[in-house]
C-alpha atoms as a PDB file:
ATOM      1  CA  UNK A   1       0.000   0.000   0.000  1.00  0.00           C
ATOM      2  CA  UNK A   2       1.363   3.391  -1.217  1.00  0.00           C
ATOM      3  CA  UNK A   3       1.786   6.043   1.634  1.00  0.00           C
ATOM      4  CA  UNK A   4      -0.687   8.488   1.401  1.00  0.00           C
ATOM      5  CA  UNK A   5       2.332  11.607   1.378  1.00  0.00           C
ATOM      6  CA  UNK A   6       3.423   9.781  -2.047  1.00  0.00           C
ATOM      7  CA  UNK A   7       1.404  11.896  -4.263  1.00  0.00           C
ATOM      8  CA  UNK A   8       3.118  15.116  -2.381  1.00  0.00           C
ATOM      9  CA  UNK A   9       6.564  13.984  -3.253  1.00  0.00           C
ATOM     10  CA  UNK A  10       8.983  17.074  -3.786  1.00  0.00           C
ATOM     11  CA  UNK A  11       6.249  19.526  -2.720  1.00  0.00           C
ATOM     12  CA  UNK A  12       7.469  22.018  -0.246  1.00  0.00           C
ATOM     13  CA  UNK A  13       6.826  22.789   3.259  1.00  0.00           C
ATOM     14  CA  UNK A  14       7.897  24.792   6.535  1.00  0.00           C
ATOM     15  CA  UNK A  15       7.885  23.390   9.926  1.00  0.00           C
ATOM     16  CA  UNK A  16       6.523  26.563  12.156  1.00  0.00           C
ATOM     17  CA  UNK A  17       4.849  27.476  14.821  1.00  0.00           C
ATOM     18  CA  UNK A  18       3.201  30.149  17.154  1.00  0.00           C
ATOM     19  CA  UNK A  19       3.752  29.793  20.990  1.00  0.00           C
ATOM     20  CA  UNK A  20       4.562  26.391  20.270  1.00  0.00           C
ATOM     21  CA  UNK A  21       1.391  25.394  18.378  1.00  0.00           C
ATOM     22  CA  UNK A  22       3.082  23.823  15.356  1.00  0.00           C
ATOM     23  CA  UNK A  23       2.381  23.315  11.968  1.00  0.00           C
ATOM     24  CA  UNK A  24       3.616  21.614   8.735  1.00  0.00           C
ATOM     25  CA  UNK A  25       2.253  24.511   6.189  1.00  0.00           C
ATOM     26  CA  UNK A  26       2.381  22.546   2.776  1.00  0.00           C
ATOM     27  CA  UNK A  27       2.615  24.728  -0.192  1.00  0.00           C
ATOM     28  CA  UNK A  28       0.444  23.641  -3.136  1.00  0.00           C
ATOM     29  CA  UNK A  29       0.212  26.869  -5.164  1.00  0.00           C
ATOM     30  CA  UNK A  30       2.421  25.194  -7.972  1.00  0.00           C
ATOM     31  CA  UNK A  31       0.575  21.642  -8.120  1.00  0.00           C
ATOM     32  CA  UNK A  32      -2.804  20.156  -8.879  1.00  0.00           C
ATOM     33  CA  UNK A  33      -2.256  17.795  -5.425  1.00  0.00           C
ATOM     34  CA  UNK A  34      -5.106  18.333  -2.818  1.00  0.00           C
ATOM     35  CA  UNK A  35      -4.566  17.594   0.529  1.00  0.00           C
ATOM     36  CA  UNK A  36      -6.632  14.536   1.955  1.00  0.00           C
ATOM     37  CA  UNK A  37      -7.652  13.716   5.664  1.00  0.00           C
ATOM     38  CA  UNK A  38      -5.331  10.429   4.874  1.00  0.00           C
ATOM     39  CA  UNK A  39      -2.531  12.725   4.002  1.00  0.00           C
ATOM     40  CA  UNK A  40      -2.999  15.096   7.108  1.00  0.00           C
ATOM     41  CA  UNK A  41      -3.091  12.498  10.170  1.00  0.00           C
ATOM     42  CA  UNK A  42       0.415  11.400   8.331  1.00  0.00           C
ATOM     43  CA  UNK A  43       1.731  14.463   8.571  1.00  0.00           C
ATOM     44  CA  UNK A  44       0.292  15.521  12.072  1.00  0.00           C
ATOM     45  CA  UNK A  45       1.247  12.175  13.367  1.00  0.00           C
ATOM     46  CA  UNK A  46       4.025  12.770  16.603  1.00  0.00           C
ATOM     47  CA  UNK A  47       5.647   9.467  15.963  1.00  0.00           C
ATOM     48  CA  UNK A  48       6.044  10.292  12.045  1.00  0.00           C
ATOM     49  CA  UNK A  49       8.548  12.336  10.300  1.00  0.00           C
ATOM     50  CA  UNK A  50       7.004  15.280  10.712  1.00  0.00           C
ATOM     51  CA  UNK A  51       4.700  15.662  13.570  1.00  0.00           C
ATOM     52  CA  UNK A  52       2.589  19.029  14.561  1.00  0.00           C
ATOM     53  CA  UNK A  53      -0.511  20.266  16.088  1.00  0.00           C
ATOM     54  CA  UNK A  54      -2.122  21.103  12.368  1.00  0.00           C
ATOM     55  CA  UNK A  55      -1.757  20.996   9.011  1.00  0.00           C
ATOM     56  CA  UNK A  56      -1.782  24.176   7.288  1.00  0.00           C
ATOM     57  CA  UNK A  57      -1.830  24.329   2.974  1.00  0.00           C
ATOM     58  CA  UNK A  58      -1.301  27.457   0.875  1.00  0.00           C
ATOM     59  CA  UNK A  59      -3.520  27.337  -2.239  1.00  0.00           C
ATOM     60  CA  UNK A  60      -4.138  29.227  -5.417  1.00  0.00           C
ATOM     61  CA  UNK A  61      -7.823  30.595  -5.058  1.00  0.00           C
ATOM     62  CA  UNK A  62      -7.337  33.109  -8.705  1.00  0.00           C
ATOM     63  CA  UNK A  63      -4.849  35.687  -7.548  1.00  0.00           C
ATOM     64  CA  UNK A  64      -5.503  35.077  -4.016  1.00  0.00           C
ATOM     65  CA  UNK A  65      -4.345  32.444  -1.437  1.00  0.00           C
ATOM     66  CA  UNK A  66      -5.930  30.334   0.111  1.00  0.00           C
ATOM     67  CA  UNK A  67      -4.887  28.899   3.732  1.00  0.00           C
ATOM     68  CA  UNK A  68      -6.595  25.156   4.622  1.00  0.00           C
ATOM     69  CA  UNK A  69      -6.618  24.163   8.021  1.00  0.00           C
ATOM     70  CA  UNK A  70      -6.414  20.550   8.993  1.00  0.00           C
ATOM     71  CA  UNK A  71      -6.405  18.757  12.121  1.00  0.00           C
ATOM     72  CA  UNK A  72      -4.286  15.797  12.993  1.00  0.00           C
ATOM     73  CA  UNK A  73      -7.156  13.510  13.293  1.00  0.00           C
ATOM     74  CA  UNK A  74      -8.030  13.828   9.338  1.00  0.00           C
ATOM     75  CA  UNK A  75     -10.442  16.455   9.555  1.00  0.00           C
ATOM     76  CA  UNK A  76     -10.567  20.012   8.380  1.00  0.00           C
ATOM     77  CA  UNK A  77     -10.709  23.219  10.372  1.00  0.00           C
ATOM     78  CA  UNK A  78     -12.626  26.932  10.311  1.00  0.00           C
ATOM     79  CA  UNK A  79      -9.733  28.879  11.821  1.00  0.00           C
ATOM     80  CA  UNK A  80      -6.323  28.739  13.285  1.00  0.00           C
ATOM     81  CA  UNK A  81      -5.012  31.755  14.503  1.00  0.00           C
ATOM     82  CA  UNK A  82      -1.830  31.486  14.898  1.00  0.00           C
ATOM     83  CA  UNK A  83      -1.026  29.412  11.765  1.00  0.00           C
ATOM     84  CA  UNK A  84      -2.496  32.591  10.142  1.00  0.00           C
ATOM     85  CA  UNK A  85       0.426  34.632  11.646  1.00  0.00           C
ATOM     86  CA  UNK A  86       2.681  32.197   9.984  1.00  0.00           C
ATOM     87  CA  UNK A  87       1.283  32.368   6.725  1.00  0.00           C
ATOM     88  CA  UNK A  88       0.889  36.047   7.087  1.00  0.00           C
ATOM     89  CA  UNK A  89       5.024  35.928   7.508  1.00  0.00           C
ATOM     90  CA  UNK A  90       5.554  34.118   4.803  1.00  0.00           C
ATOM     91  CA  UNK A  91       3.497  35.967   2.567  1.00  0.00           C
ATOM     92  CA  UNK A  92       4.864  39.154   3.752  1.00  0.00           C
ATOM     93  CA  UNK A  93       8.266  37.655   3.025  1.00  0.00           C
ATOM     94  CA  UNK A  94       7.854  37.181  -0.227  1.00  0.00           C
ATOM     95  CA  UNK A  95       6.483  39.953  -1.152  1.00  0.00           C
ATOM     96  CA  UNK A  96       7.802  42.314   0.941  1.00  0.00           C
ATOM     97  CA  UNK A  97       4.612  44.093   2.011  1.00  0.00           C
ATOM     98  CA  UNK A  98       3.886  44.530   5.734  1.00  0.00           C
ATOM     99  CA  UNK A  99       0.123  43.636   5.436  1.00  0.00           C
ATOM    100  CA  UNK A 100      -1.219  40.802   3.474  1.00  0.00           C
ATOM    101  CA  UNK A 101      -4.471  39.255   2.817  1.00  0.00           C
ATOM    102  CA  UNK A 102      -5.559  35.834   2.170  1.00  0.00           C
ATOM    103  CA  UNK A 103      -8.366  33.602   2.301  1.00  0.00           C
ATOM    104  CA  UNK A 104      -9.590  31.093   5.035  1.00  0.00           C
ATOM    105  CA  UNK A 105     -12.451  28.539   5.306  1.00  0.00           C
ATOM    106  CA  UNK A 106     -13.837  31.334   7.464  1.00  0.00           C
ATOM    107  CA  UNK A 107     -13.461  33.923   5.510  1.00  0.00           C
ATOM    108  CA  UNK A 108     -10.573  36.553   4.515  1.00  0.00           C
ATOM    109  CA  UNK A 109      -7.992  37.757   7.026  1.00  0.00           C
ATOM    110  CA  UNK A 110      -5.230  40.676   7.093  1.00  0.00           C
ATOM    111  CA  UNK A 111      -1.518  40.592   8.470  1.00  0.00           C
ATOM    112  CA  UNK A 112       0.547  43.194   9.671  1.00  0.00           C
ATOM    113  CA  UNK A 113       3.913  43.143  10.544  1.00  0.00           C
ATOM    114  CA  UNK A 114       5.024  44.265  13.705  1.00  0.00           C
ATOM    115  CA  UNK A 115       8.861  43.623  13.906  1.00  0.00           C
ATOM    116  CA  UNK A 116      10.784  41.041  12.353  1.00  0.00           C
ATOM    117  CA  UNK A 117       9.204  37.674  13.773  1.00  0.00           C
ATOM    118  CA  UNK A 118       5.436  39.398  15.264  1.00  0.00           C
ATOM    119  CA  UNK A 119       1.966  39.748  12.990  1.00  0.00           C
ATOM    120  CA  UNK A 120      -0.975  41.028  14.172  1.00  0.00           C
ATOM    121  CA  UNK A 121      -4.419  39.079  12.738  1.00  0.00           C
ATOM    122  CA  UNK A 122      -7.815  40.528  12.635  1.00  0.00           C
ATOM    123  CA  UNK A 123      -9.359  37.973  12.916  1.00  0.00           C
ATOM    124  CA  UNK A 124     -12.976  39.738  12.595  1.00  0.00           C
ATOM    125  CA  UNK A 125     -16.481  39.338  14.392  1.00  0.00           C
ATOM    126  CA  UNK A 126     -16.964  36.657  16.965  1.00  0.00           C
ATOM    127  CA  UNK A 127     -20.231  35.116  16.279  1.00  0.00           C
ATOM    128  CA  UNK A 128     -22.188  35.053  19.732  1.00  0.00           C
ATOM    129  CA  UNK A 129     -26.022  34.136  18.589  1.00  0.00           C
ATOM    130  CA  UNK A 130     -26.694  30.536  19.273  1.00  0.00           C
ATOM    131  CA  UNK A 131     -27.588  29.180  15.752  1.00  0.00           C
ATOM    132  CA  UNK A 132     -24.080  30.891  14.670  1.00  0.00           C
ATOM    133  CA  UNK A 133     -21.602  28.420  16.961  1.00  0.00           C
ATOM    134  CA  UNK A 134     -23.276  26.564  16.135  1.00  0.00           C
ATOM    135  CA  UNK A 135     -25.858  25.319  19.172  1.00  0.00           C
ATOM    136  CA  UNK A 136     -28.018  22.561  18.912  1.00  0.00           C
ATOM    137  CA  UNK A 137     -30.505  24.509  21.216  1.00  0.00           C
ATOM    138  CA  UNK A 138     -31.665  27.888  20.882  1.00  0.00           C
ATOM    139  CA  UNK A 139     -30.106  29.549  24.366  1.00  0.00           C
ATOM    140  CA  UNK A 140     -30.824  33.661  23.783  1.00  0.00           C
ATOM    141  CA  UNK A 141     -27.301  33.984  25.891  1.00  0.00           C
ATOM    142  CA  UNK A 142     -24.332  32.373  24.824  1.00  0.00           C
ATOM    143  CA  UNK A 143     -23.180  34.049  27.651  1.00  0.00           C
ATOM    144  CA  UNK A 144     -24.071  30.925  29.870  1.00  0.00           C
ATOM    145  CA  UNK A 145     -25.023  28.052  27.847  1.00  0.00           C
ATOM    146  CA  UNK A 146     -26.575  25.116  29.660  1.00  0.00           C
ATOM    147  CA  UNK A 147     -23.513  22.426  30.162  1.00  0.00           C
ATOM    148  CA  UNK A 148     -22.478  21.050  33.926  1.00  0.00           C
ATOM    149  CA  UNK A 149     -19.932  18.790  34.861  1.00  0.00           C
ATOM    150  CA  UNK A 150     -20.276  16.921  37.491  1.00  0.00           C
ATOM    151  CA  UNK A 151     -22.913  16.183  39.902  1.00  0.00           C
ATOM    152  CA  UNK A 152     -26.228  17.916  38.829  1.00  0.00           C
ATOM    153  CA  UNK A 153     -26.949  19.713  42.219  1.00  0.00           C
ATOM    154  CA  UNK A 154     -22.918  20.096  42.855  1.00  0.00           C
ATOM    155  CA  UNK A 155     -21.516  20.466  39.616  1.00  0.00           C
ATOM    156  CA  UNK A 156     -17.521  21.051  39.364  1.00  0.00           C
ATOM    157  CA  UNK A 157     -17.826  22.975  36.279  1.00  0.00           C
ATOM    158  CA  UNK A 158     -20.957  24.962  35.194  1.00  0.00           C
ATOM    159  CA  UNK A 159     -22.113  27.625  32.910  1.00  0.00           C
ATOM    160  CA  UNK A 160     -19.334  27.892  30.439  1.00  0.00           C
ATOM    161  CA  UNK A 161     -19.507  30.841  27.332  1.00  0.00           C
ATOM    162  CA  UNK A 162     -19.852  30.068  23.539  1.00  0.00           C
ATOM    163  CA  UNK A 163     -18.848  31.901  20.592  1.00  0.00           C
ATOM    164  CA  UNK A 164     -16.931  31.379  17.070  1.00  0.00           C
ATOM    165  CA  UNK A 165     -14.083  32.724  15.973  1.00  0.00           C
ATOM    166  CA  UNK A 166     -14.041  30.766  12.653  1.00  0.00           C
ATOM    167  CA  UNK A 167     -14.144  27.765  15.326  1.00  0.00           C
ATOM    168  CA  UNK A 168     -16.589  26.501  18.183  1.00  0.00           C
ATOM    169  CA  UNK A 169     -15.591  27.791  21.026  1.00  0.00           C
ATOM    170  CA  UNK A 170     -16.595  26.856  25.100  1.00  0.00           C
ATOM    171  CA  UNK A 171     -14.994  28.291  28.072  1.00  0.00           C
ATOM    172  CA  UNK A 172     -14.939  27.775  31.401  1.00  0.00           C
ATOM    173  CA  UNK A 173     -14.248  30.604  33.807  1.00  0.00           C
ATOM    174  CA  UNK A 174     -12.619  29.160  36.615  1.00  0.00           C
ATOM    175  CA  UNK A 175     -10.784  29.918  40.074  1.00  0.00           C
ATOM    176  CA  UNK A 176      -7.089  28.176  39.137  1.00  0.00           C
ATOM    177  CA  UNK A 177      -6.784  26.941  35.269  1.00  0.00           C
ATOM    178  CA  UNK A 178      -3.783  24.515  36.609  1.00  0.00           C
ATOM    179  CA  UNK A 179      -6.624  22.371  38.791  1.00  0.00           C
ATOM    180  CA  UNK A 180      -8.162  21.824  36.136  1.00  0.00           C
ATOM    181  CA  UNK A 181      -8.229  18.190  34.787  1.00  0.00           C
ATOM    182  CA  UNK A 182      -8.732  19.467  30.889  1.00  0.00           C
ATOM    183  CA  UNK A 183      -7.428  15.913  29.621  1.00  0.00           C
ATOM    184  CA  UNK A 184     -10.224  14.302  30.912  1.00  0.00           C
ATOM    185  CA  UNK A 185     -13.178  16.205  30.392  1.00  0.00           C
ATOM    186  CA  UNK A 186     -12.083  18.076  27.342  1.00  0.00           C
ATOM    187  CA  UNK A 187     -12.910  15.198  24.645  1.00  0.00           C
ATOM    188  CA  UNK A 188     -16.252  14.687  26.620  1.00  0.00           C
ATOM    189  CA  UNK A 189     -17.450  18.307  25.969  1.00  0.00           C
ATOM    190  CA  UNK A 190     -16.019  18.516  22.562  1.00  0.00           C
ATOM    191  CA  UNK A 191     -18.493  15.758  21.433  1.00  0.00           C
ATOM    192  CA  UNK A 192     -21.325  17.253  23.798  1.00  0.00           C
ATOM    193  CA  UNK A 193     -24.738  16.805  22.272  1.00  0.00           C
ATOM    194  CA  UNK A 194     -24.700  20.671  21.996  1.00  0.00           C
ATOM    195  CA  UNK A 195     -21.840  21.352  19.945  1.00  0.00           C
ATOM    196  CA  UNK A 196     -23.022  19.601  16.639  1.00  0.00           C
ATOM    197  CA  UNK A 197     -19.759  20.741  14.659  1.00  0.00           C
ATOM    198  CA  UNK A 198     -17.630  19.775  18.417  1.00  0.00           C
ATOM    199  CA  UNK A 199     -15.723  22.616  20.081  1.00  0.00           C
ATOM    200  CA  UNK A 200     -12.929  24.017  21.227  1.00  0.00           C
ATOM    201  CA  UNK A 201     -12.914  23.525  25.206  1.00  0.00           C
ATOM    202  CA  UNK A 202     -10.572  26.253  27.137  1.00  0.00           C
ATOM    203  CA  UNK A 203     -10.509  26.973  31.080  1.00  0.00           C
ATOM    204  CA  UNK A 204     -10.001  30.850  31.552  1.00  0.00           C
ATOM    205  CA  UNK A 205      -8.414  32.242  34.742  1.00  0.00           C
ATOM    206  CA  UNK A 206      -9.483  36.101  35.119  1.00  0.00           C
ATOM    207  CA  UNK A 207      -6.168  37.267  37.063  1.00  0.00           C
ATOM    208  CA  UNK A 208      -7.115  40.684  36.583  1.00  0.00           C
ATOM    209  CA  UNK A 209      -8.703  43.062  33.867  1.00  0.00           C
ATOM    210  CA  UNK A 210      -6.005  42.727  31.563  1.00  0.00           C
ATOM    211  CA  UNK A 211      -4.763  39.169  32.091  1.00  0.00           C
ATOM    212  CA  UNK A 212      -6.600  36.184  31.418  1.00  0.00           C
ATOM    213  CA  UNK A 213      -4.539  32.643  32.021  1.00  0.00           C
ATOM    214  CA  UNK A 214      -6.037  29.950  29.051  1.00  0.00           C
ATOM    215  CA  UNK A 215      -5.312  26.421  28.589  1.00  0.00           C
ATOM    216  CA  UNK A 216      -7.202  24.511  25.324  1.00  0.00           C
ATOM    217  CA  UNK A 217      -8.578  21.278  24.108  1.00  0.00           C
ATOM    218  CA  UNK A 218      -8.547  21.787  20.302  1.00  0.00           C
ATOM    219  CA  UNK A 219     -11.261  19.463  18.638  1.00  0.00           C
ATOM    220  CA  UNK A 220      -9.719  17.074  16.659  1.00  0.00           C
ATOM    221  CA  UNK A 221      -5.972  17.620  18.205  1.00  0.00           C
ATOM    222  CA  UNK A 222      -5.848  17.503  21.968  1.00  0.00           C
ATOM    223  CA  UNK A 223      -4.148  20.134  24.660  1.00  0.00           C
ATOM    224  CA  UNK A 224      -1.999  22.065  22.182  1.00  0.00           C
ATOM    225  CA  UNK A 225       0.898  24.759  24.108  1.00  0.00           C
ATOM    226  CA  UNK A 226      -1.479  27.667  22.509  1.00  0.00           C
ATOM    227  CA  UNK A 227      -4.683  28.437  20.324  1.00  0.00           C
ATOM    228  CA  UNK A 228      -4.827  32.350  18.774  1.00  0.00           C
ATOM    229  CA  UNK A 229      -9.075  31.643  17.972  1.00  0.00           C
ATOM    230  CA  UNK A 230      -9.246  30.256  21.690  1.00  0.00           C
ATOM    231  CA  UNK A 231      -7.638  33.295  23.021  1.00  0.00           C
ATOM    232  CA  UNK A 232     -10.082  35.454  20.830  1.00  0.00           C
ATOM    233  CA  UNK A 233     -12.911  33.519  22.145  1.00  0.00           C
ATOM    234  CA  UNK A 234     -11.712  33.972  25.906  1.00  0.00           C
ATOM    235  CA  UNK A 235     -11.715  37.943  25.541  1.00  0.00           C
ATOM    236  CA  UNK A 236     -14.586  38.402  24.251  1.00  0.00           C
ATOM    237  CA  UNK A 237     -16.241  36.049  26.548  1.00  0.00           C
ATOM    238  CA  UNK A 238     -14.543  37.166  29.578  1.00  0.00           C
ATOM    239  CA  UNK A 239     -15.707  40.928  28.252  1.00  0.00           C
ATOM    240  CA  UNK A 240     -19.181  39.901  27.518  1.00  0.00           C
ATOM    241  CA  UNK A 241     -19.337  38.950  31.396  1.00  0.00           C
ATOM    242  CA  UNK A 242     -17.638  42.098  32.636  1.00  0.00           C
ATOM    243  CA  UNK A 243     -14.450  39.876  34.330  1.00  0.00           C
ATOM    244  CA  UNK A 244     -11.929  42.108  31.745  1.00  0.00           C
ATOM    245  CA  UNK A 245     -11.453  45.381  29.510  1.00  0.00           C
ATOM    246  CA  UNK A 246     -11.787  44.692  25.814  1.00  0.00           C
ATOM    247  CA  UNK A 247      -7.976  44.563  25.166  1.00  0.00           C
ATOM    248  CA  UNK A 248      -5.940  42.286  27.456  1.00  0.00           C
ATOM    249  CA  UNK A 249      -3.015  39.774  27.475  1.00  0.00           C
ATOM    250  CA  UNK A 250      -4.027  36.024  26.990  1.00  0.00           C
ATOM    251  CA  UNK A 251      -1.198  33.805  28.769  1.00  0.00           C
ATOM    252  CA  UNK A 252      -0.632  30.036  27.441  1.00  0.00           C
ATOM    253  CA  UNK A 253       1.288  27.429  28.200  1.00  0.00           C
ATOM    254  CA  UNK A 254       3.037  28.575  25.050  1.00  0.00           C
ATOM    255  CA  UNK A 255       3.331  32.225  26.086  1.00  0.00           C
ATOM    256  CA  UNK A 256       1.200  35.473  25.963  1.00  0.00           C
ATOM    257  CA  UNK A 257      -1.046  37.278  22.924  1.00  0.00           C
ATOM    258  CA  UNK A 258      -2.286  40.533  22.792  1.00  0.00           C
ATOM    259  CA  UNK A 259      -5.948  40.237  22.285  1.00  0.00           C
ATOM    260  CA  UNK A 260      -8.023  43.136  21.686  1.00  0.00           C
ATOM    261  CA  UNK A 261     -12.083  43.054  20.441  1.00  0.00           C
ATOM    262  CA  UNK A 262     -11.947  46.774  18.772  1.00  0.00           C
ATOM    263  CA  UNK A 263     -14.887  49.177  18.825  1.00  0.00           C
ATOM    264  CA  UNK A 264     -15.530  48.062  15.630  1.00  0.00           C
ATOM    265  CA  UNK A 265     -16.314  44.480  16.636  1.00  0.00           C
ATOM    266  CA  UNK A 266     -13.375  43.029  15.136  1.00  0.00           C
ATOM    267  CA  UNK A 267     -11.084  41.146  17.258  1.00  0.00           C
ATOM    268  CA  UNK A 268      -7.045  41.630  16.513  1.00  0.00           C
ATOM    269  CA  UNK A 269      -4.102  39.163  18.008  1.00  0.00           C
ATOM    270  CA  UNK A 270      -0.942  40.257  18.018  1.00  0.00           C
ATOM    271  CA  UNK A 271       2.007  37.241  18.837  1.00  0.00           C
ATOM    272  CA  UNK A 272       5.409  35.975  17.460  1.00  0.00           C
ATOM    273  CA  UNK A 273       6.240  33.347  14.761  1.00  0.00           C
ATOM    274  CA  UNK A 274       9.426  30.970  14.363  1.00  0.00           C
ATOM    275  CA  UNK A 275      10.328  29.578  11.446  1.00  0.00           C
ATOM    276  CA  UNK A 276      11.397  25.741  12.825  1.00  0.00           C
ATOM    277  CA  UNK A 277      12.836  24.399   9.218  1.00  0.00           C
ATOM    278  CA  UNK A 278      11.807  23.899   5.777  1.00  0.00           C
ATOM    279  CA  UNK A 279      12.357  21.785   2.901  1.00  0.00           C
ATOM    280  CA  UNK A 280      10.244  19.567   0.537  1.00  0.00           C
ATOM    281  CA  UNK A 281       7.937  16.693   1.262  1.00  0.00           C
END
């Protein structure tokens, strides 16, 4: 049986990654070759050659690029924030321009360069109405959306937020993210009966106005070091509840973004890049 990378053979690719959240970005602007789900879980597999959090392609869409987003279990993805910085670098790169534009499953984004190795995203609107998460219950306030964990009339967890950011997203506003056992419960309320696309599960620590402390369960990945559309979610969330000020600094186990939801209702991230290696497939 062929390996399902043979039809890539010679294409080329750059390992990167954003706070640690890693990506193989495969460039496919100068074949025909899609990618496949087959293709993906190679590539994202940690015992493989390669080995990242997602899989990230840069296709010709007329004169525009495209950016897919894959996850490591096969399937594809809305949003990735900080893979966008990434490509945003390596568009600006090569053509020298401080901002870019290019296209996403969720839409279009802009890049700007802020030094050397740091891009800002805007990474536009959240989407807070229920039947725009998606939900699979009408809940007027995403706010507080109906989930517990743990005994019904003691529940551990209770009343997390929802929005998208290109992505699902549910988070849990909690005392001390560390105590949190996210590797247990995560995969349980990414498949909740709620979330009929899954979600994104974070636990959010308010430490003050300015500084939230976020650890993620990606859907189809896992605990990743950061997520850029998770911190998004978490600020706008944390705002919608009155815990911060619209701009404040989202700390991972990666390190810190900037995360600001502007006047304008657009949400801008602001984080470094690194450039791991590159070659061809």
């Amino acid at each position: 049986m062929s390996s399902p990378l043979a039809p890539f053979a010679g294409v080329p690719f750059r390992k990167m990654n954003g706070l640690g959240n890693d990506f193989v970005i495969v460039d496919l602007r100068q074949t025909t070759t899609k990618m496949t789900p087959e293709a993906a879980a190679a590539l994202g597999d940690r015992n493989g050659k390669y080995g990242c959090d997602q899989i990230i392609t840069l296709e010709k869409s007329g004169a525009d690029v495209f950016m897919g987003i894959w996850n490591t279990d096969g399937s594809a993805s809305g949003a990735c924030g900080n893979a966008s910085r990434c490509v945003g670098w390596i568009l600006s790169e090569e053509t020298g321009e401080d901002e870019t534009q290019f296209l996403t499953p969720a839409g279009p984004l802009t890049s700007s360069r802020l030094g050397p190795l740091r891009f800002s995203v805007d990474m536009g609107e959240p989407k807070l109405r229920w039947e725009e998460i998606p939900l699979a219950e009408q809940m007027d306030d995403t706010r507080y959306i109906d989930i517990k964990l743990g005994p019904i009339d003691n529940p551990v967890l209770w009343g997390p937020s929802a929005v998208n950011m290109g992505n699902p997203h549910c988070i849990f506003f909690v005392e001390d993210a560390e105590a949190q056992e996210l590797d247990r419960f995560g995969p349980m309320i990414e498949y909740h009966p709620l979330f009929p696309e899954q979600a994104n599960i974070s636990v959010a620590q308010v430490r003050s106005k300015y500084e939230i402390r976020l650890r993620v369960w990606e859907r189809g990945v896992g605990i990743t070091k950061a997520c850029g559309t998770a911190a998004c979610a978490a600020l706008v969330s944390a705002h919608r509840r009155r815990l911060t000020d619209r701009k404040a600094t989202v700390v991972m186990d990666g390190g810190s973004l900037a995360i600001e939801w502007r006047e304008d209702n657009h949400v801008h991230m602001a984080g470094p890049v690194e450039l791991e290696f590159e070659g061809t497939l």
